[in-house]
C-alpha atoms as a PDB file:
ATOM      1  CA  UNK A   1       0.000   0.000   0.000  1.00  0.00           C
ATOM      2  CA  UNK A   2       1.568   3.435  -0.691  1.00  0.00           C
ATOM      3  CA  UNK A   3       0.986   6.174   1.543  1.00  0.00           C
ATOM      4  CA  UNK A   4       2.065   9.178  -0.228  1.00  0.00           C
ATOM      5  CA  UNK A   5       0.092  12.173  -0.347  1.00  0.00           C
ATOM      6  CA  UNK A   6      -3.217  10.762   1.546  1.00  0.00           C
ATOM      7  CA  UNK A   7      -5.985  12.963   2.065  1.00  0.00           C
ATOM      8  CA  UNK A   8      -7.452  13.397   4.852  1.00  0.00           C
ATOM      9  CA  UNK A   9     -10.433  12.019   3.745  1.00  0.00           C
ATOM     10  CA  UNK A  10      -8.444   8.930   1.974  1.00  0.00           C
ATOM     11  CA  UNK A  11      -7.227   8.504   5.672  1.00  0.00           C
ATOM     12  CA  UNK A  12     -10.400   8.185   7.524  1.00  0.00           C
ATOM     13  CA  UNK A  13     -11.924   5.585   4.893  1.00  0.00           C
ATOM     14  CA  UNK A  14      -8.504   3.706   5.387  1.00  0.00           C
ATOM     15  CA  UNK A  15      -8.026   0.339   7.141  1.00  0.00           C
ATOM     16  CA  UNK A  16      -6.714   0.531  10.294  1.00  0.00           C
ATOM     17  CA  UNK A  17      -4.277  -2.723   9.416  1.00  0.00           C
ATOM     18  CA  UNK A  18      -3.082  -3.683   5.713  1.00  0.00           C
ATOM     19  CA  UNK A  19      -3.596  -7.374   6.469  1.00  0.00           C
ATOM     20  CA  UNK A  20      -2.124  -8.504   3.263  1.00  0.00           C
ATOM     21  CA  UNK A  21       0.814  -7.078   4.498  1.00  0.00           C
ATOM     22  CA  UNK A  22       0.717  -8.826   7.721  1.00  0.00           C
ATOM     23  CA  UNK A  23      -0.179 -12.098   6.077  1.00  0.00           C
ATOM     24  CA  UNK A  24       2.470 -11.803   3.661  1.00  0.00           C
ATOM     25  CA  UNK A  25       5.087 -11.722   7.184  1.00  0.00           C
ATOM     26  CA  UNK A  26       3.101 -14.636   8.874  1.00  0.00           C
ATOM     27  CA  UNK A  27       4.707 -16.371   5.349  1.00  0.00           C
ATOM     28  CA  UNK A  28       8.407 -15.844   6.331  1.00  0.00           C
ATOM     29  CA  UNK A  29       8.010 -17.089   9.783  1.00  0.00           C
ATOM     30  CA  UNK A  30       9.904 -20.186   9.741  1.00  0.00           C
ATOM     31  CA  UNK A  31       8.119 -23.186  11.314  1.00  0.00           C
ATOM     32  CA  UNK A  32       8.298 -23.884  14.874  1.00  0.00           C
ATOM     33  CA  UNK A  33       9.371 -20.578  15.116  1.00  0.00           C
ATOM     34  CA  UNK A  34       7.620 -17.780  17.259  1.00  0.00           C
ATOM     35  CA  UNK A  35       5.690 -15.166  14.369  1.00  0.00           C
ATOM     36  CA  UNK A  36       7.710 -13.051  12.762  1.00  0.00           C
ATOM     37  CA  UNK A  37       4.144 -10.737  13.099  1.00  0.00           C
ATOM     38  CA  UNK A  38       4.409 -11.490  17.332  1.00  0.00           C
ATOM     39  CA  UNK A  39       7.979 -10.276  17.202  1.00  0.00           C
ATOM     40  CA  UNK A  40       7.228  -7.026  15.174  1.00  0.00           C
ATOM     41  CA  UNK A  41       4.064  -5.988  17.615  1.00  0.00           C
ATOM     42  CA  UNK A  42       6.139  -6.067  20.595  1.00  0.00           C
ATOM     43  CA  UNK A  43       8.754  -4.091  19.291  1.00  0.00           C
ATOM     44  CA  UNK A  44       6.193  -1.402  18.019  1.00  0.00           C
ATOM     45  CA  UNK A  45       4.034  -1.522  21.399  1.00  0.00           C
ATOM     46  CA  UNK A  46       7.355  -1.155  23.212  1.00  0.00           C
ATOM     47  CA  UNK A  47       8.905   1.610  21.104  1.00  0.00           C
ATOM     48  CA  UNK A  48       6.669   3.509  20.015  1.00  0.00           C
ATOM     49  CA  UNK A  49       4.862   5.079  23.481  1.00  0.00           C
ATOM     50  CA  UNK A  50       8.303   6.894  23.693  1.00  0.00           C
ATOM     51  CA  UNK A  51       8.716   7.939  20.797  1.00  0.00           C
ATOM     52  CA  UNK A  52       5.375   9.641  20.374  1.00  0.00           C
ATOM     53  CA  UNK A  53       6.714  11.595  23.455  1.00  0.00           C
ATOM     54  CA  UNK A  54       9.778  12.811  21.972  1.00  0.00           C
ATOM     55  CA  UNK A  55       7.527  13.951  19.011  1.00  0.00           C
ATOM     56  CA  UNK A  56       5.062  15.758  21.306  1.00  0.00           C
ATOM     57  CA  UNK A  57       8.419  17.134  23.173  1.00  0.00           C
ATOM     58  CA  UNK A  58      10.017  18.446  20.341  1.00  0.00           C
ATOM     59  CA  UNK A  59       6.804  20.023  18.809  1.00  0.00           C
ATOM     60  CA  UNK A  60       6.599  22.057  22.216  1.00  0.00           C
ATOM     61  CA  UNK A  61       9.967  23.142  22.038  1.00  0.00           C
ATOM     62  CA  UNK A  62       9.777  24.396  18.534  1.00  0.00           C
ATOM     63  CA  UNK A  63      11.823  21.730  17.026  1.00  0.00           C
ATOM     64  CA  UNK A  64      10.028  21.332  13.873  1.00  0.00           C
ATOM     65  CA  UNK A  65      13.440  19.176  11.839  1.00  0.00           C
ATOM     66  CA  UNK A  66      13.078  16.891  15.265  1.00  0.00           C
ATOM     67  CA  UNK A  67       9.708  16.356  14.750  1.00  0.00           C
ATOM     68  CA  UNK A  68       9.416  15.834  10.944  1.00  0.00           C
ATOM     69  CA  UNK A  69      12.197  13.345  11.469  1.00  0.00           C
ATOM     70  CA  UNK A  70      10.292  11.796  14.065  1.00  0.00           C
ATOM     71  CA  UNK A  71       6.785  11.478  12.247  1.00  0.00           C
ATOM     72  CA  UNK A  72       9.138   9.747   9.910  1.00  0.00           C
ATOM     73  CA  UNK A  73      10.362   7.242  12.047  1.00  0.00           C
ATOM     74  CA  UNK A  74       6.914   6.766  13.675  1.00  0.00           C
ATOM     75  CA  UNK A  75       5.654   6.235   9.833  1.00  0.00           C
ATOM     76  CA  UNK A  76       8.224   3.589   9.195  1.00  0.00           C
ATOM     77  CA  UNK A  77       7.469   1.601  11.901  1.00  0.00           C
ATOM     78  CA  UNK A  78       3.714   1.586  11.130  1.00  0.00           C
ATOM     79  CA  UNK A  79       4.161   0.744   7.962  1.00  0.00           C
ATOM     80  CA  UNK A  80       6.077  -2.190   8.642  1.00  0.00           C
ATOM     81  CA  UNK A  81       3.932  -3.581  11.016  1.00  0.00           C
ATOM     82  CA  UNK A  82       0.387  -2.860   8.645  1.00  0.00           C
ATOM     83  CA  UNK A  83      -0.794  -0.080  10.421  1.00  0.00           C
ATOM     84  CA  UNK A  84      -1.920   1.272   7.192  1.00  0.00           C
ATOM     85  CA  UNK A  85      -3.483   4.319   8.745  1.00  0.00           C
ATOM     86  CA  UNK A  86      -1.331   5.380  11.607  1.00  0.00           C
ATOM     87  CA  UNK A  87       1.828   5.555   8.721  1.00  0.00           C
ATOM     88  CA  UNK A  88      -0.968   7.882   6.976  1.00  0.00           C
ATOM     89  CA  UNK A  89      -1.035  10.515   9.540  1.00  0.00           C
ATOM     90  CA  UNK A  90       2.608   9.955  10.481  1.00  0.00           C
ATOM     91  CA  UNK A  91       3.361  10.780   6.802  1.00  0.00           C
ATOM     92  CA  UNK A  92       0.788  13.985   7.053  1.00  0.00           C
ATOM     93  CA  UNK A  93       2.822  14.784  10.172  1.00  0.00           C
ATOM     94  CA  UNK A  94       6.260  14.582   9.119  1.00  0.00           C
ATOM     95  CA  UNK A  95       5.089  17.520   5.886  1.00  0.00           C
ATOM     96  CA  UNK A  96       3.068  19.861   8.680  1.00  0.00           C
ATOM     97  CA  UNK A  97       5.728  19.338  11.023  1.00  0.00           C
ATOM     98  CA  UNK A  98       7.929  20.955   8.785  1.00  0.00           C
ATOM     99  CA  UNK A  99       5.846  24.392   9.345  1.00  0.00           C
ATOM    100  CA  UNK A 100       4.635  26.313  12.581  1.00  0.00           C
ATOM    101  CA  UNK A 101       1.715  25.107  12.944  1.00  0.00           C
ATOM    102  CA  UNK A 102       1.105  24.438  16.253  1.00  0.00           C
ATOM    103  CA  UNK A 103      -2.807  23.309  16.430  1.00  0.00           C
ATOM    104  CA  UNK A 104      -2.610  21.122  13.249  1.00  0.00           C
ATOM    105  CA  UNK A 105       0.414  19.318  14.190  1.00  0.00           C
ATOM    106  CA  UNK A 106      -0.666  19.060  18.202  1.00  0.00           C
ATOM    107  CA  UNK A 107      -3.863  17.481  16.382  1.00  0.00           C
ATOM    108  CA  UNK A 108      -2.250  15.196  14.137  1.00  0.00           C
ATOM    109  CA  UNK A 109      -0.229  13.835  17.111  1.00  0.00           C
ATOM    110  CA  UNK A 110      -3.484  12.887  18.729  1.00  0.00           C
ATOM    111  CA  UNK A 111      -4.866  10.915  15.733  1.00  0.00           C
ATOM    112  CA  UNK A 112      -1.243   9.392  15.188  1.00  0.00           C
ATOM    113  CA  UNK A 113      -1.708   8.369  19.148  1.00  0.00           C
ATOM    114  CA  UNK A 114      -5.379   7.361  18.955  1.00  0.00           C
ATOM    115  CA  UNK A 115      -4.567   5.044  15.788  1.00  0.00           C
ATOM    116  CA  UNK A 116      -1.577   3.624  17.594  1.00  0.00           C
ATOM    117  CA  UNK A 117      -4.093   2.628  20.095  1.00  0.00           C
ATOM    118  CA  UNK A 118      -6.794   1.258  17.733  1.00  0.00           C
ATOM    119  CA  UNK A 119      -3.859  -0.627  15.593  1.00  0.00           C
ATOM    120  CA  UNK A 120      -2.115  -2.039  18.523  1.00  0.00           C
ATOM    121  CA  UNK A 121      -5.887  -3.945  19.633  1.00  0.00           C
ATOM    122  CA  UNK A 122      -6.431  -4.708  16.060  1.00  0.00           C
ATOM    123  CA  UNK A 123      -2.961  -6.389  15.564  1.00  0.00           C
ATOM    124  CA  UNK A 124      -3.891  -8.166  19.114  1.00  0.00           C
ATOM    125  CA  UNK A 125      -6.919  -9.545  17.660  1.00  0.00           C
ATOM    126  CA  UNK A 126      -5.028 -10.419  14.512  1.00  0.00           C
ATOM    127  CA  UNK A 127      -2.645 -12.366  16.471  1.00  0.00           C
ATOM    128  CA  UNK A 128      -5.139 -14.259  18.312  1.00  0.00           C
ATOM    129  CA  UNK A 129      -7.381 -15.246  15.747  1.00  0.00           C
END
């Protein structure tokens, strides 16, 4: 799935996961092996709390490269693990971050946070299905 240039509206009628994506990982698992998807979940769930407070850090502070280069990281991550939507607004983030705008990119933190949330109990119930 490529991510580039989403509207907003393109965003909110996207899938939280890309499960063709996630499927596709299940495949390289080797057998007998833990998932390859189980690995990659609690690596994001682990990293990414902290980073999201670096990114709301360096917004507050003014650091605009910081936090482009963070929404970057953030939309990296969530791409790799299928979390189509969250790498949407990550990508939306890392272009507003790179102006002052305070109130857009406070509120695109939110949604990148709230579909963190949303992915991370979607890619739970992918796991245990």
């Amino acid at each position: 799935m490529i991510l580039i240039d989403c509207t907003t509206q393109e965003i909110q009628s996207m899938s939280c996961l890309d499960i063709e994506l996630l499927r596709g990982l299940e495949e390289l698992s080797p057998p007998g092996t833990e998932s390859l998807v189980v690995e990659l979940v609690k690596l994001f769930a682990d990293s990414t709390p902290s980073i999201l407070e670096e990114l709301r850090s360096a917004l507050a502070q003014g650091e605009l490269t910081s936090a482009s280069r963070l929404a970057h990281r953030l939309k990296g991550s969530a791409a790799n693990i299928g979390a189509a939507k969250m790498s949407a607004l990550c990508a939306q983030l890392e272009k507003s971050a790179q102006t002052n705008q305070p109130e857009v990119n406070n509120a695109l933190v939110e949604r990148i946070s709230a579909s963190f949330t949303a992915s991370l109990l979607e890619l739970n119930s992918y796991i245990c299905a």
